[in-house]
Every structure is written in structure tokens, then in C-alpha cells.
N, C-alpha and C. Protein backbone atom coordinates (compact mmCIF):
# COMPACT_ATOMS: atom_id res chain seq x y z
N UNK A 1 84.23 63.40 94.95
CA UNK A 1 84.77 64.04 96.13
C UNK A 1 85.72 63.05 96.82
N UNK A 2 87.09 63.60 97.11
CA UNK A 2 88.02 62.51 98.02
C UNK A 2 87.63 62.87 99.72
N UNK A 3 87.05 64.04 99.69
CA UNK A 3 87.28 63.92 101.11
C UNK A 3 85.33 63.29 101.58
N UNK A 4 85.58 63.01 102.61
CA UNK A 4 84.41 62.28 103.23
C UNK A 4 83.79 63.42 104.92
N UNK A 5 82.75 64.02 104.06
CA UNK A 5 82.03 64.73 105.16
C UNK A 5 81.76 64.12 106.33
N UNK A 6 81.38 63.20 106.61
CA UNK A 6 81.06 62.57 108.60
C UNK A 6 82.16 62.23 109.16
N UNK A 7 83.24 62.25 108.02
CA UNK A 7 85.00 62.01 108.88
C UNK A 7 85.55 63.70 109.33
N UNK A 8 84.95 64.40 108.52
CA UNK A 8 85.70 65.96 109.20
C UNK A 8 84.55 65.97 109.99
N UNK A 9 83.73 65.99 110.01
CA UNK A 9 82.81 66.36 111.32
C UNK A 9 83.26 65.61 112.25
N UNK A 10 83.33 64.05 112.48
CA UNK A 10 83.83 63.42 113.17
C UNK A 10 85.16 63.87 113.61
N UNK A 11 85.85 64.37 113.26
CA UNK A 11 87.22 64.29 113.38
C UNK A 11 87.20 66.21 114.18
N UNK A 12 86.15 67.23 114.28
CA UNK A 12 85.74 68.26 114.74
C UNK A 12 85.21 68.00 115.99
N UNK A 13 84.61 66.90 116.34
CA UNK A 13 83.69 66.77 117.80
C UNK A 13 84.67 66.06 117.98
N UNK A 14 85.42 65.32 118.01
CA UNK A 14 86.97 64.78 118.71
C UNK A 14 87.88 65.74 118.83
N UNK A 15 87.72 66.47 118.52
CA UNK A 15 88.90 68.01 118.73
C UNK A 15 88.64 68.59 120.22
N UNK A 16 87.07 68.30 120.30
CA UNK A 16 86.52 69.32 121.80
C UNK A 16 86.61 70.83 121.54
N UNK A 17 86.83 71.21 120.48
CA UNK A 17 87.01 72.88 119.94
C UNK A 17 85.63 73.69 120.12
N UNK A 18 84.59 73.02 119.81
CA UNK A 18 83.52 73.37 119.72
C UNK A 18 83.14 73.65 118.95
N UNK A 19 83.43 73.03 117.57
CA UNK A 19 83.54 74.05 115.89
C UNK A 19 83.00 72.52 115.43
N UNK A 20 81.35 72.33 115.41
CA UNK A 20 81.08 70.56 115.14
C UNK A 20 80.46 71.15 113.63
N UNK A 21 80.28 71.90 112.77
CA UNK A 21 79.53 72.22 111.34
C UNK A 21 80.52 72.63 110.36
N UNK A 22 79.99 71.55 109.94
CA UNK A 22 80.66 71.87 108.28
C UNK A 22 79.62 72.34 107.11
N UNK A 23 80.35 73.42 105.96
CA UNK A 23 79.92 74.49 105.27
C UNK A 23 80.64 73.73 104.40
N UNK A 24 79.45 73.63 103.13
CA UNK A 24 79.64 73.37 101.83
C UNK A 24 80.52 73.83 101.03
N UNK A 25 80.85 74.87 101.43
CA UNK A 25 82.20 75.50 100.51
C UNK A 25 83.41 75.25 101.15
N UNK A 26 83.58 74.91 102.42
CA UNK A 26 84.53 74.34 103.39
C UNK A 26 84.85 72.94 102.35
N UNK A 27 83.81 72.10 102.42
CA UNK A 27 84.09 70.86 102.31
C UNK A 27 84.83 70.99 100.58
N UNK A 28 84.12 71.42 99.92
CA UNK A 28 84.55 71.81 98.44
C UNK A 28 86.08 72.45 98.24
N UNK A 29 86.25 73.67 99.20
CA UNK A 29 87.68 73.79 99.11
C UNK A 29 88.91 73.06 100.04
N UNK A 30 88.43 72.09 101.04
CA UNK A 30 89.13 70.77 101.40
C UNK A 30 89.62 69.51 100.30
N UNK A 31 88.38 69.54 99.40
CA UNK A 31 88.83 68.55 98.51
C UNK A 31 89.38 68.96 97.61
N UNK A 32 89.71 70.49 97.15
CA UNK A 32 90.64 70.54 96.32
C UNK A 32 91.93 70.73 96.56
N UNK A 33 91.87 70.92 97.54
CA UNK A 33 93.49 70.88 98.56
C UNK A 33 93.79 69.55 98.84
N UNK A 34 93.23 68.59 99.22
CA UNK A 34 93.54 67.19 99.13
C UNK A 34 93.79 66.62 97.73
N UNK A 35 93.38 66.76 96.80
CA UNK A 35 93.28 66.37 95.15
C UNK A 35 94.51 67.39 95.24
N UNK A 36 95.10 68.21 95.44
CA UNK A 36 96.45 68.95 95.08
C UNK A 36 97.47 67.99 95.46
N UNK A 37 97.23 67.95 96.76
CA UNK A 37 98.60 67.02 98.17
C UNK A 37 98.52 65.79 96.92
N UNK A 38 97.48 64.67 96.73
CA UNK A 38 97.62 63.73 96.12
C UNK A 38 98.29 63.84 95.02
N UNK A 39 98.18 64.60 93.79
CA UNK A 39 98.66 65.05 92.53
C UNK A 39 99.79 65.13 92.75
N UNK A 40 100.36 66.02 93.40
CA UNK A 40 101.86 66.90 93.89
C UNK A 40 102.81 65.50 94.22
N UNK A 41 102.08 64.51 95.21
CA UNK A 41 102.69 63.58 95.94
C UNK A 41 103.43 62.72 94.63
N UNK A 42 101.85 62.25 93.62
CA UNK A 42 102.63 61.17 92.65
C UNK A 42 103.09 62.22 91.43
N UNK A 43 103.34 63.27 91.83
CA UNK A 43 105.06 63.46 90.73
C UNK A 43 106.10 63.32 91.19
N UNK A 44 106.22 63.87 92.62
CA UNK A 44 107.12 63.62 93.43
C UNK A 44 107.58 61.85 92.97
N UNK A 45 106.14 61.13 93.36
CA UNK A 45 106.90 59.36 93.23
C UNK A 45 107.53 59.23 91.94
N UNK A 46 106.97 59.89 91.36
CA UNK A 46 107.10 59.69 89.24
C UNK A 46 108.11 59.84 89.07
N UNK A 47 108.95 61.11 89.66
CA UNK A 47 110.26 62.04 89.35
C UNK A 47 111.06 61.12 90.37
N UNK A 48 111.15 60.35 91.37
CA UNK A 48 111.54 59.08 92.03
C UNK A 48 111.98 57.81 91.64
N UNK A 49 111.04 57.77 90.26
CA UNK A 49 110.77 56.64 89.17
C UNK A 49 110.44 55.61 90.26
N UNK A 50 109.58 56.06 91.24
CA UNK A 50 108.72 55.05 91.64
C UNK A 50 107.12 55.01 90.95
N UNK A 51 106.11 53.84 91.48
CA UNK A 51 105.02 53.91 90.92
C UNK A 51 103.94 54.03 92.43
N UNK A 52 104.63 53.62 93.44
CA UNK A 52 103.56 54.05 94.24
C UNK A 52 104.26 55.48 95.70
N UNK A 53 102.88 55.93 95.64
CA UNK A 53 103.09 57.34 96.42
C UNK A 53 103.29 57.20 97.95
N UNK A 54 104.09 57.66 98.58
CA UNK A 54 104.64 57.56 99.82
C UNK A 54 104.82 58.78 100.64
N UNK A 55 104.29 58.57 101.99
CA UNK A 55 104.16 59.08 103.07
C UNK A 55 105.54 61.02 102.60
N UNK A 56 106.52 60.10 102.47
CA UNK A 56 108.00 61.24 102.06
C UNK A 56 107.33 61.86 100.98
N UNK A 57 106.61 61.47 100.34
CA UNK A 57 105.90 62.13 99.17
C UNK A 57 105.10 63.35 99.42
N UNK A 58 104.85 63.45 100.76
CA UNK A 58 103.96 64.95 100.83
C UNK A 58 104.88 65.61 101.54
């Protein structure tokens, strides 16, 4: 897993929204959306003919 559960919760009770629970299938389809952004990013660097992935990259 790339993403880290007590950082989205954390990062939910710093919002003040009132939305502090995270759902297992939440967290599951977060990390495959993050594992996309990452992937997507280093072709972007690849097709750059760079080797490391950058911020312009997403």
C-alpha cells in the first residue's frame, strides 16, 4: 500500500469537516489512484528522458 491510513485520517480531523473515518474500500481505491498519478508521472519523466519524477510531472 503507498498510501498511509493515520495520514488521511490525520489529514480529515485537520480539515474540521467532520468526516474523521476511513472505509477500507476508500483507502484501497486511494491507493490505486495514487499508484496511477505515480506511474503516469514517471512516463511523463521517461518521455522527458529524465530519470527522476518531478512535481511538472503530475
Amino acid at each position: 500500500m503507498v498510501t498511509v491510513r493515520t495520514q488521511v485520517k490525520e489529514l480529515l480531523v485537520q480539515s474540521g469537516l467532520g468526516v474523521e473515518t476511513v472505509a477500507g474500500d476508500f483507502m484501497d481505491k486511494l491507493d490505486e489512484k495514487v499508484r496511477q498519478l505515480v506511474l503516469d508521472a514517471a512516463k511523463r519523466a521517461k518521455e522527458n528522458s529524465r530519470r527522476t519524477v518531478m512535481g511538472r510531472d503530475l
